[in-house]
N, C-alpha and C. Protein backbone atom coordinates (compact mmCIF):
# COMPACT_ATOMS: atom_id res chain seq x y z
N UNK A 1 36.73 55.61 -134.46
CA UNK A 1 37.91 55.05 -133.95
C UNK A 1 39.05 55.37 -134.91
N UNK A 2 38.47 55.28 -136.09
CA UNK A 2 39.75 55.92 -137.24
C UNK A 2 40.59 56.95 -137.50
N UNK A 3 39.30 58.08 -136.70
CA UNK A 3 39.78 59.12 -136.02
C UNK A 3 40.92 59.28 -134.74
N UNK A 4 40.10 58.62 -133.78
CA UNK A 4 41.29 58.49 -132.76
C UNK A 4 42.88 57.89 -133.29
N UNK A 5 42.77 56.75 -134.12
CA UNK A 5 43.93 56.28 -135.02
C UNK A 5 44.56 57.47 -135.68
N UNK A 6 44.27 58.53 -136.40
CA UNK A 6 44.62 59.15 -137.33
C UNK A 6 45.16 60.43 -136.38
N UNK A 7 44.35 60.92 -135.29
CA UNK A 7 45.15 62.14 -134.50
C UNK A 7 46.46 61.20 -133.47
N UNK A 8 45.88 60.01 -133.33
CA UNK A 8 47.42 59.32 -132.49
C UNK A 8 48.57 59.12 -133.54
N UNK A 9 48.48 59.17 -134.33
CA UNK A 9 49.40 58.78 -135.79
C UNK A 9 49.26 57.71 -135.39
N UNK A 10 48.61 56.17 -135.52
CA UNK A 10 48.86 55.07 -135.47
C UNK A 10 49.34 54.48 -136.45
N UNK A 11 50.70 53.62 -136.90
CA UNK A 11 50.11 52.53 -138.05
C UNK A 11 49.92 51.12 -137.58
N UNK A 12 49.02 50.99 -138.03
CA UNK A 12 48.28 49.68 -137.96
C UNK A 12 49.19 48.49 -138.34
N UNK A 13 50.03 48.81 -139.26
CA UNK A 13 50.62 47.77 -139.75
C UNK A 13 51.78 47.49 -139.02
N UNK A 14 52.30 48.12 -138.47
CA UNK A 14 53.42 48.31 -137.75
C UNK A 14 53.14 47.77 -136.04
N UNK A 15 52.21 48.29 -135.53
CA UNK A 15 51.30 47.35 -134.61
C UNK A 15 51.39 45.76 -134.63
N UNK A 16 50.59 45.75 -135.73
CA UNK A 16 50.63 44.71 -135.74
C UNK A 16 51.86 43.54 -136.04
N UNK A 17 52.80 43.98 -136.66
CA UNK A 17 54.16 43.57 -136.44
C UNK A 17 54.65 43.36 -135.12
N UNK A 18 54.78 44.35 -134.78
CA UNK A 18 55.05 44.47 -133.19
C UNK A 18 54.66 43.26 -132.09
N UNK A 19 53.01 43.03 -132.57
CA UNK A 19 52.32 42.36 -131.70
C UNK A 19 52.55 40.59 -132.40
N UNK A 20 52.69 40.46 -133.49
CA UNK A 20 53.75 38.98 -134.01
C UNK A 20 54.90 38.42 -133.53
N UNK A 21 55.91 40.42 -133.41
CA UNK A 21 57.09 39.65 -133.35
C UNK A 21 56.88 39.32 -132.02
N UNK A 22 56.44 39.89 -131.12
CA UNK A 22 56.41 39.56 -129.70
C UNK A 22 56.10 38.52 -128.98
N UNK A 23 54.48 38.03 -129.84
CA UNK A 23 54.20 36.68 -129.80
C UNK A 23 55.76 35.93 -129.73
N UNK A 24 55.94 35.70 -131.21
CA UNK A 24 57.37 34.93 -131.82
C UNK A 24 58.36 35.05 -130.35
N UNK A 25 58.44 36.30 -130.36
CA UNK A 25 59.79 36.12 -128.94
C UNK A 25 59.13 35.43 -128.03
N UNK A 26 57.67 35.82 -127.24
CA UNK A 26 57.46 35.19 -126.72
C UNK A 26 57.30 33.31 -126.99
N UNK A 27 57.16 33.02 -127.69
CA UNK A 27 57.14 31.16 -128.07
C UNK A 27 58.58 30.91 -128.23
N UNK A 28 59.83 31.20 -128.59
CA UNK A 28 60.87 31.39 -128.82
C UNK A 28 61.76 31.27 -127.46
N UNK A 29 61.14 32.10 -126.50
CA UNK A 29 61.49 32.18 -125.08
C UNK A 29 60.66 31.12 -124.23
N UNK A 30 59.55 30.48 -124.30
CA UNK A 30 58.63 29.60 -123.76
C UNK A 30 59.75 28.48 -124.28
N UNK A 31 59.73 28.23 -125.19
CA UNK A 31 60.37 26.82 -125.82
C UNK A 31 62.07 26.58 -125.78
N UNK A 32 62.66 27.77 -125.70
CA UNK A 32 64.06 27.63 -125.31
C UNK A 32 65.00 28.05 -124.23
N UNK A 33 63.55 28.85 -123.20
CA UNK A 33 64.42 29.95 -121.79
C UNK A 33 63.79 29.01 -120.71
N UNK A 34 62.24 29.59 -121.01
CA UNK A 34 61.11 29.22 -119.97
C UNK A 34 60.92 27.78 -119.22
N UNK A 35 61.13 26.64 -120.30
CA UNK A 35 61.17 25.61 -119.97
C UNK A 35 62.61 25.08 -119.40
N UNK A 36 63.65 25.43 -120.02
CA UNK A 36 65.02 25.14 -119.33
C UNK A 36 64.88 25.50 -117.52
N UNK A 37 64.61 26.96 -117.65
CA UNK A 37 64.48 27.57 -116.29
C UNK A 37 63.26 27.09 -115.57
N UNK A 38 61.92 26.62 -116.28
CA UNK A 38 61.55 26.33 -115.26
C UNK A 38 61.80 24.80 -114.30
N UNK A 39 62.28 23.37 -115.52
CA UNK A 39 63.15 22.71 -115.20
C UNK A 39 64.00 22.95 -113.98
N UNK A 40 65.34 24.34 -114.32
CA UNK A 40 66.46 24.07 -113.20
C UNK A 40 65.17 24.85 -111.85
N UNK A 41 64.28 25.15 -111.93
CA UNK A 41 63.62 25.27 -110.59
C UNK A 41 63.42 24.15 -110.09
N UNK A 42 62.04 23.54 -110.94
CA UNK A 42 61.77 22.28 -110.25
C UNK A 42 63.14 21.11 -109.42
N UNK A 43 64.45 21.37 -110.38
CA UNK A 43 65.22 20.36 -109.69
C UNK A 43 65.91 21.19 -108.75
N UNK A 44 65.98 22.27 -108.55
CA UNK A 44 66.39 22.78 -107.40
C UNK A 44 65.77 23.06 -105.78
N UNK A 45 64.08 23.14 -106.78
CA UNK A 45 63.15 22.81 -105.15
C UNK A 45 62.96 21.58 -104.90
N UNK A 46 63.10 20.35 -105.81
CA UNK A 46 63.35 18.91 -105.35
C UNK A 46 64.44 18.30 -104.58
N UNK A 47 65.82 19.44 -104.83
CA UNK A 47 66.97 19.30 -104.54
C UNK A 47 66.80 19.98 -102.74
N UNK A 48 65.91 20.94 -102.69
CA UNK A 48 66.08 21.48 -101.27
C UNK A 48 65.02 20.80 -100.76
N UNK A 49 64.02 20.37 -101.14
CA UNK A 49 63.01 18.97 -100.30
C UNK A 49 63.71 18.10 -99.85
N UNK A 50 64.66 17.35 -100.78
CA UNK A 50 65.52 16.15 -100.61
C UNK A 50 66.46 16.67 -99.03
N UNK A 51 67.35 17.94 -99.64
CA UNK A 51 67.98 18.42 -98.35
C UNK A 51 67.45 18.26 -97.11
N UNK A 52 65.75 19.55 -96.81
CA UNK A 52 64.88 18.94 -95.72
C UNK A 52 64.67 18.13 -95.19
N UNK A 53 64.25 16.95 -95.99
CA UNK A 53 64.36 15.70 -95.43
C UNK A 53 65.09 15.10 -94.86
N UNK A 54 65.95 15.04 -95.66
CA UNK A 54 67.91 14.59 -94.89
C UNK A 54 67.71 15.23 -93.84
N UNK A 55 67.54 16.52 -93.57
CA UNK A 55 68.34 17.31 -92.46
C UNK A 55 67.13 16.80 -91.18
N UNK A 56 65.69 16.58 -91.57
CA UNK A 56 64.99 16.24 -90.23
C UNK A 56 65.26 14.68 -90.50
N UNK A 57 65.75 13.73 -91.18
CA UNK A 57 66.28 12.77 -90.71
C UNK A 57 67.25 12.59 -89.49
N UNK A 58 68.40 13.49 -89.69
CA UNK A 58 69.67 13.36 -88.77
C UNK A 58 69.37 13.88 -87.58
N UNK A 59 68.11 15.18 -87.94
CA UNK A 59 67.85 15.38 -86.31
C UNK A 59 67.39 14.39 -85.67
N UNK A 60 66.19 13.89 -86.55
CA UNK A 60 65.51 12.34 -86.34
C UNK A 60 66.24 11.44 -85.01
N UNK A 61 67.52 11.24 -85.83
CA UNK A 61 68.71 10.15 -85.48
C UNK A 61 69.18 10.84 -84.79
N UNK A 62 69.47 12.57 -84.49
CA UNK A 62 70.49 12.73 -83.49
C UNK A 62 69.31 12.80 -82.17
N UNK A 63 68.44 12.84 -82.50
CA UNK A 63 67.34 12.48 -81.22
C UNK A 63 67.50 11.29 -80.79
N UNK A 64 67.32 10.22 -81.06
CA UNK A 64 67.70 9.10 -80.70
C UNK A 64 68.84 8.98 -79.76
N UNK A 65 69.83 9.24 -80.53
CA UNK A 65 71.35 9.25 -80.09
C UNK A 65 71.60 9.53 -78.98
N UNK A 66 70.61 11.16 -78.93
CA UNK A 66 71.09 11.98 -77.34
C UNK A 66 69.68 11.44 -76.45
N UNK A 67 68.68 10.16 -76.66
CA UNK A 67 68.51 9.50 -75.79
C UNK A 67 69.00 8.48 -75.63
N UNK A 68 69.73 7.65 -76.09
CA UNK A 68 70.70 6.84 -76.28
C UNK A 68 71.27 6.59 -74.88
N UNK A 69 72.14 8.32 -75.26
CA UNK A 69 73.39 8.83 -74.55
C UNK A 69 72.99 9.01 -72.82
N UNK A 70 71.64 9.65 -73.22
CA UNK A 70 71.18 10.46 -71.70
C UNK A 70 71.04 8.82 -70.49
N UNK A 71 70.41 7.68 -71.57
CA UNK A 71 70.05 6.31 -70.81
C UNK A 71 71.17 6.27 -70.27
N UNK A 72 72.07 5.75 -71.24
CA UNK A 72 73.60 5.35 -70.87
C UNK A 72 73.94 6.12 -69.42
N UNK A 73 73.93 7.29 -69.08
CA UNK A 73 74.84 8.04 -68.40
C UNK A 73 73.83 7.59 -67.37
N UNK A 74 72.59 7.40 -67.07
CA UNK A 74 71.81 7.62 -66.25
C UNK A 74 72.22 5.51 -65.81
N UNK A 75 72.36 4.93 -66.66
CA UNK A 75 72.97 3.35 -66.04
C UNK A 75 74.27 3.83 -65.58
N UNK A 76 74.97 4.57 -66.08
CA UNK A 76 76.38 4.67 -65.51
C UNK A 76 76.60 5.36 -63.98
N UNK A 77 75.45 6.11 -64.36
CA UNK A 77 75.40 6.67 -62.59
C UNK A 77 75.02 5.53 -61.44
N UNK A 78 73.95 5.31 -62.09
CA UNK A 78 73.40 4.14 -60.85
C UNK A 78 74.20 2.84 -60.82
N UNK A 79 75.07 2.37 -61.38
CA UNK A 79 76.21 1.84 -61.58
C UNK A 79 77.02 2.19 -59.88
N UNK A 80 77.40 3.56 -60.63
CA UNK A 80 78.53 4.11 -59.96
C UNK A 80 77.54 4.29 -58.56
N UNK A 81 77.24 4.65 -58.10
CA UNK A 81 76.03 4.55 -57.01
C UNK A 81 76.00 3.50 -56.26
N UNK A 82 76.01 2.65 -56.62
CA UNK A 82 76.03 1.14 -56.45
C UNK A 82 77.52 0.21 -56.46
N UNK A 83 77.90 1.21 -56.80
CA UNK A 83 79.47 0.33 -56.54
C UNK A 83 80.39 1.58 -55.17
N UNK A 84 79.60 2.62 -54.98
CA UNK A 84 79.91 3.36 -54.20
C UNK A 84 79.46 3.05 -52.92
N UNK A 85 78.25 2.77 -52.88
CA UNK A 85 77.34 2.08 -51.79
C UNK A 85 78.58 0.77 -51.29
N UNK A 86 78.34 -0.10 -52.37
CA UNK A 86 79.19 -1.28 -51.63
C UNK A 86 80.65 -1.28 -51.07
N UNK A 87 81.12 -0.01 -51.61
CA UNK A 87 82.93 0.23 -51.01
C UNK A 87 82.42 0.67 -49.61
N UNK A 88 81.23 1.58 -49.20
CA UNK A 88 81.07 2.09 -48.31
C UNK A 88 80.72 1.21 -47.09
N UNK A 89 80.16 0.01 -47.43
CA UNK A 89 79.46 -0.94 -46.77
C UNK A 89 81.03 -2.24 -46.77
N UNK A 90 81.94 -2.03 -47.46
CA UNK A 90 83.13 -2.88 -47.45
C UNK A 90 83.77 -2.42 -46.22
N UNK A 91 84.11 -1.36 -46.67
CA UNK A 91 84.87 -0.12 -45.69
C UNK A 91 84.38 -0.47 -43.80
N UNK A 92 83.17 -0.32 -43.81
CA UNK A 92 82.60 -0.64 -42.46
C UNK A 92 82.91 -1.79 -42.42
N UNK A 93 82.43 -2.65 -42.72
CA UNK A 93 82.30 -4.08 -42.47
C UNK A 93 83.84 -4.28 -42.16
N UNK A 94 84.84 -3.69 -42.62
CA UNK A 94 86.49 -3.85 -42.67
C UNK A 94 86.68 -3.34 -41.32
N UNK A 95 86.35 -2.02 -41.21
CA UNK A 95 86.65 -1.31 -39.78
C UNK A 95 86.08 -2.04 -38.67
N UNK A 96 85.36 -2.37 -39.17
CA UNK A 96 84.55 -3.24 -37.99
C UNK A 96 85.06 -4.50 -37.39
N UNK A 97 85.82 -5.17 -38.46
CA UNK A 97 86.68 -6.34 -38.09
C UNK A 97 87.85 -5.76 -37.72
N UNK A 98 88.60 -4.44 -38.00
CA UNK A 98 89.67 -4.23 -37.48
C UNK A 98 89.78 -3.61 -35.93
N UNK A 99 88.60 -2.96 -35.23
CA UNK A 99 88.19 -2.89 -34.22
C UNK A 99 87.91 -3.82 -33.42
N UNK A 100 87.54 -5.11 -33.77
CA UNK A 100 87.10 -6.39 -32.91
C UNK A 100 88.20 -7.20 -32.64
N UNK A 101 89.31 -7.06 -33.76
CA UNK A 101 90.54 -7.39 -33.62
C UNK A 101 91.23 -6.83 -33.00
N UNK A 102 91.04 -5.32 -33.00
CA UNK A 102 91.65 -4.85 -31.69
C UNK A 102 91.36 -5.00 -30.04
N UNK A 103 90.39 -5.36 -30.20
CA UNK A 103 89.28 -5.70 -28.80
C UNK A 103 90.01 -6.48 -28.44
N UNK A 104 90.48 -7.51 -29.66
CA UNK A 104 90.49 -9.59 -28.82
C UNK A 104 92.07 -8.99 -28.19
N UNK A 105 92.93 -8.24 -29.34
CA UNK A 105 94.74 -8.42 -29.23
C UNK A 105 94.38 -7.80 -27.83
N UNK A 106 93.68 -6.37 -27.63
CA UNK A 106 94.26 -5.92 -26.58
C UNK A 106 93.56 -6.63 -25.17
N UNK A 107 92.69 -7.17 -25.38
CA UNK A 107 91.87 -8.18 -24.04
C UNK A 107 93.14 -9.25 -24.05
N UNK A 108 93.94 -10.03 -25.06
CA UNK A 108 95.05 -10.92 -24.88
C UNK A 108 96.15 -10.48 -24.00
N UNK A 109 96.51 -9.15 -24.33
CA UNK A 109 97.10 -8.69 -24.13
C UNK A 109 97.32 -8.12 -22.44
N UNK A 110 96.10 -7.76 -22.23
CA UNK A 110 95.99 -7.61 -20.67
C UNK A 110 95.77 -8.84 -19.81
N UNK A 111 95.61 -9.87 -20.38
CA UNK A 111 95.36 -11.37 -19.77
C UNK A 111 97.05 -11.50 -19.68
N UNK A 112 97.33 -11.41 -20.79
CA UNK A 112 99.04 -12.01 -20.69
C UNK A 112 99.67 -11.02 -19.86
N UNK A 113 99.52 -10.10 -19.22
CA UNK A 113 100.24 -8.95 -18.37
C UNK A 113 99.82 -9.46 -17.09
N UNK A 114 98.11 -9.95 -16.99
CA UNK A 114 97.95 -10.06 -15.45
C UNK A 114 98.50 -11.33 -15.06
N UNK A 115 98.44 -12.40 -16.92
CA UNK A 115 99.02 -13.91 -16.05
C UNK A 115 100.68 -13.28 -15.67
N UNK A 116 101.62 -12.31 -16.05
CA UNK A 116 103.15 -12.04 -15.81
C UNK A 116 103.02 -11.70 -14.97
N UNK A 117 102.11 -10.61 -14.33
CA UNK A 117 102.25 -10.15 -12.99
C UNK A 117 101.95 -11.14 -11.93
N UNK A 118 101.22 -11.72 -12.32
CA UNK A 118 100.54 -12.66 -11.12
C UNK A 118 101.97 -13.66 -10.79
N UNK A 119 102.67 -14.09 -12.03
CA UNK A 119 103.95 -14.79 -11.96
C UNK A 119 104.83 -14.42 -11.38
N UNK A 120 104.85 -13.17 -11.15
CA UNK A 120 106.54 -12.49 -11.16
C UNK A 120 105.81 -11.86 -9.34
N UNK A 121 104.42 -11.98 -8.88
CA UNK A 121 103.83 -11.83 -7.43
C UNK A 121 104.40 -12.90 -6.65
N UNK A 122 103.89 -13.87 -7.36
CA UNK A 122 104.64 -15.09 -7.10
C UNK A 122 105.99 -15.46 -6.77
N UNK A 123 106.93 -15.28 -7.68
CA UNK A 123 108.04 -15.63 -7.26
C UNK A 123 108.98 -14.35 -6.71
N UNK A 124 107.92 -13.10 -6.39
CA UNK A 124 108.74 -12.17 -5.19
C UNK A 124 108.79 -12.69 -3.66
N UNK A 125 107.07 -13.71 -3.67
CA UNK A 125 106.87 -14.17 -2.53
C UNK A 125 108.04 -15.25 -2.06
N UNK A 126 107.85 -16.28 -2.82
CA UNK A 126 108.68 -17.46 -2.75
C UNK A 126 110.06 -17.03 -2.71
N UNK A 127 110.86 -15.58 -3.18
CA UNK A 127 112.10 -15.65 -3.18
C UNK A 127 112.06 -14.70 -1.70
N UNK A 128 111.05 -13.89 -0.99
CA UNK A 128 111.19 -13.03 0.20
C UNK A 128 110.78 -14.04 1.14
N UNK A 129 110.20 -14.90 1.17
CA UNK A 129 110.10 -16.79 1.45
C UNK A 129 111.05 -17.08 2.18
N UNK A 130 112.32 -17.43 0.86
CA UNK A 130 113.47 -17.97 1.37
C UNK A 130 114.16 -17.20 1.94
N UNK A 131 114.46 -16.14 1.62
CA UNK A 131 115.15 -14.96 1.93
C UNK A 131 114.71 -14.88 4.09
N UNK A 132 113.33 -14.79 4.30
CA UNK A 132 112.82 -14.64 5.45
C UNK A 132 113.26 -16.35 6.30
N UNK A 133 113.27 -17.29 5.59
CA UNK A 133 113.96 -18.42 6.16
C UNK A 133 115.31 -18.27 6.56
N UNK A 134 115.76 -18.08 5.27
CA UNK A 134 117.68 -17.61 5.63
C UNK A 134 117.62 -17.00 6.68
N UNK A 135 117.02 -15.96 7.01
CA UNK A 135 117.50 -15.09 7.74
C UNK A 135 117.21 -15.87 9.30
N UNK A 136 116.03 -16.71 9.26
CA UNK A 136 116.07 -16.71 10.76
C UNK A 136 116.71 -17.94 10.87
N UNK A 137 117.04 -18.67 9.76
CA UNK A 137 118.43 -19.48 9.84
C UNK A 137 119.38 -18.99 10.47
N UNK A 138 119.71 -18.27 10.13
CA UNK A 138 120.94 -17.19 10.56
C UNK A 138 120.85 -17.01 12.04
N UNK A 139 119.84 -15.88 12.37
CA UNK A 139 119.31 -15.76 13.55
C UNK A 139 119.32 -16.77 14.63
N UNK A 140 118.65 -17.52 14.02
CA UNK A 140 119.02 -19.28 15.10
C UNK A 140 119.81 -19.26 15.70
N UNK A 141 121.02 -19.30 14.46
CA UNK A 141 122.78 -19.98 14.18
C UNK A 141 123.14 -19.09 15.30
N UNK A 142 122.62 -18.00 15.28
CA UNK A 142 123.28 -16.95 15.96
C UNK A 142 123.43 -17.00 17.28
N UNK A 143 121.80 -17.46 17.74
CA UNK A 143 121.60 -17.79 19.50
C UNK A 143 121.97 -18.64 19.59
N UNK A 144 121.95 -19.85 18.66
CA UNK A 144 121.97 -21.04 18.92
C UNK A 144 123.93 -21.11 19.86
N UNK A 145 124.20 -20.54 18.89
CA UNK A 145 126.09 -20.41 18.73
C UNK A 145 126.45 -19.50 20.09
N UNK A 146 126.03 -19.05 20.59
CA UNK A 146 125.97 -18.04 21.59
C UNK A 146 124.69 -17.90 22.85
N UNK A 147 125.18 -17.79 23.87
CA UNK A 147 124.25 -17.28 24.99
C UNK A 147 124.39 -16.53 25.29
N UNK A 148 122.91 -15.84 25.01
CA UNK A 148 122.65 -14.66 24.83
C UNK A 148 122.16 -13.82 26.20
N UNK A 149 122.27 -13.17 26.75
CA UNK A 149 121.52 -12.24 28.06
C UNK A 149 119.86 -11.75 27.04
N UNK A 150 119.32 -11.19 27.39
CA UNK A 150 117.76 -10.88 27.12
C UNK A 150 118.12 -9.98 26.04
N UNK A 151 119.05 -8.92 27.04
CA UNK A 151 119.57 -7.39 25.83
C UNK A 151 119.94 -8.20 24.32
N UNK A 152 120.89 -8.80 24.44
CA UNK A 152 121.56 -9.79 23.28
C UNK A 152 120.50 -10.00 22.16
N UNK A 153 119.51 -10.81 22.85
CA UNK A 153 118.58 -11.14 22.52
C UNK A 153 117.73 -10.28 21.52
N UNK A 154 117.11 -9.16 22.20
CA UNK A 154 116.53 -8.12 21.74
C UNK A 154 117.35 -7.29 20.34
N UNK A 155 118.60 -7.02 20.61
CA UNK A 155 119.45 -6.50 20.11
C UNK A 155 119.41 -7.41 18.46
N UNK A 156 119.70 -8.95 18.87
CA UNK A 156 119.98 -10.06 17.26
C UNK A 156 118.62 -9.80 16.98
N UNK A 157 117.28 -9.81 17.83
CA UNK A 157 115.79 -9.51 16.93
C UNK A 157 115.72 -8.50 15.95
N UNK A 158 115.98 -7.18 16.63
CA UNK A 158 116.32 -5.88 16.17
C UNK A 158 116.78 -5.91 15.27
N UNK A 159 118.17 -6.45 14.76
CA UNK A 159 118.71 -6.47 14.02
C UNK A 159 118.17 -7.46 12.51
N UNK A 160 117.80 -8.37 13.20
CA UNK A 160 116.63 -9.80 12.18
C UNK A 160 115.76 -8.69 11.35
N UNK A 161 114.56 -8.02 12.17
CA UNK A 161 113.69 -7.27 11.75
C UNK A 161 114.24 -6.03 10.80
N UNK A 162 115.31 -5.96 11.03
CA UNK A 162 115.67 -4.61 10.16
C UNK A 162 116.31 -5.54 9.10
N UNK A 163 117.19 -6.58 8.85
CA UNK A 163 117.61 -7.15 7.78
C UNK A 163 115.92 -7.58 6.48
N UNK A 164 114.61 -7.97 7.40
CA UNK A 164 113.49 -8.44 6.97
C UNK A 164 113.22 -7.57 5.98
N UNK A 165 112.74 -5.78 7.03
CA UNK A 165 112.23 -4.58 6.33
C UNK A 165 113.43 -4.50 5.40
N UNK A 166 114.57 -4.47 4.82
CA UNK A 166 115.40 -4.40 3.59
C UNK A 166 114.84 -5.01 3.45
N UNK A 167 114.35 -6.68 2.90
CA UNK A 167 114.24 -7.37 1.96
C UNK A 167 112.78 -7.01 1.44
């Protein structure tokens, strides 16, 4: 092996320096790099656990929320549903009285036309009545006041009957 040492040019002593100081850096770097850094790891993967957590918390809660929300809208519909129903069922029930009210006014209404007509039948009779009295008042007055031949006669009828048909 001394051989192999002696054609590699090794020095041994120098090696072995090498392999001290390195140690040394290495304990040097363990005790003043290694541990700092491995420290800011640990609090930085504790720091992004912590984050994780938080963050499936709020989904957590925004789950909730948007069933919350979805209930809500789903009472607000059937709400509205239900207050739609009853305008619809107001609405009829309204038309329905305003139609029956129209029934009664206009059934009043044709009662009060037939009781006017029936009134105003009435007193065409009673006034074509008197009117048909007058006249054969008249008529009377007429023969009565005068003697008449048959023609005469015929002639003041004639004349009666055509004053009648005017009235």
């Amino acid at each position: 092996m001394e051989d192999i040492a002696k054609s590699l040019d090794l020095n041994w002593a120098l090696i072995i320096t090498q392999i001290l100081g390195f140690i040394i850096a290495l304990w040097i770097l363990k005790a003043f790099a290694w541990k700092p850094l491995l420290g800011m790891l640990e609090a930085r993967k504790k720091k992004i656990t912590g984050d994780l957590s938080d963050a499936e918390k709020i989904k957590a809660d925004a789950g909730k929320l948007l069933d919350e929300y979805r209930a809500k809208l789903r009472e607000i519909d059937a709400e509205a549903r239900t207050k739609i129903q009853e305008a619809v069922g107001e609405a009829s029930r309204i038309s329905a009285e305003i139609k029956e009210s129209a029934r009664e006014e206009s059934k009043q209404i044709i009662a009060r036309s037939r009781e006017e007509l029936a009134r105003d039948i009435a007193k065409a009779r009673v006034q074509l009545r008197d009117e048909i009295a007058t006249m054969a008042v008249k008529a009377a007055e007429k023969i009565i006041s005068t003697h008449l031949n048959e023609a005469e006669q015929r002639r003041l009828l004639d004349d009666f009957l055509k004053e009648v048909d005017q009235a």
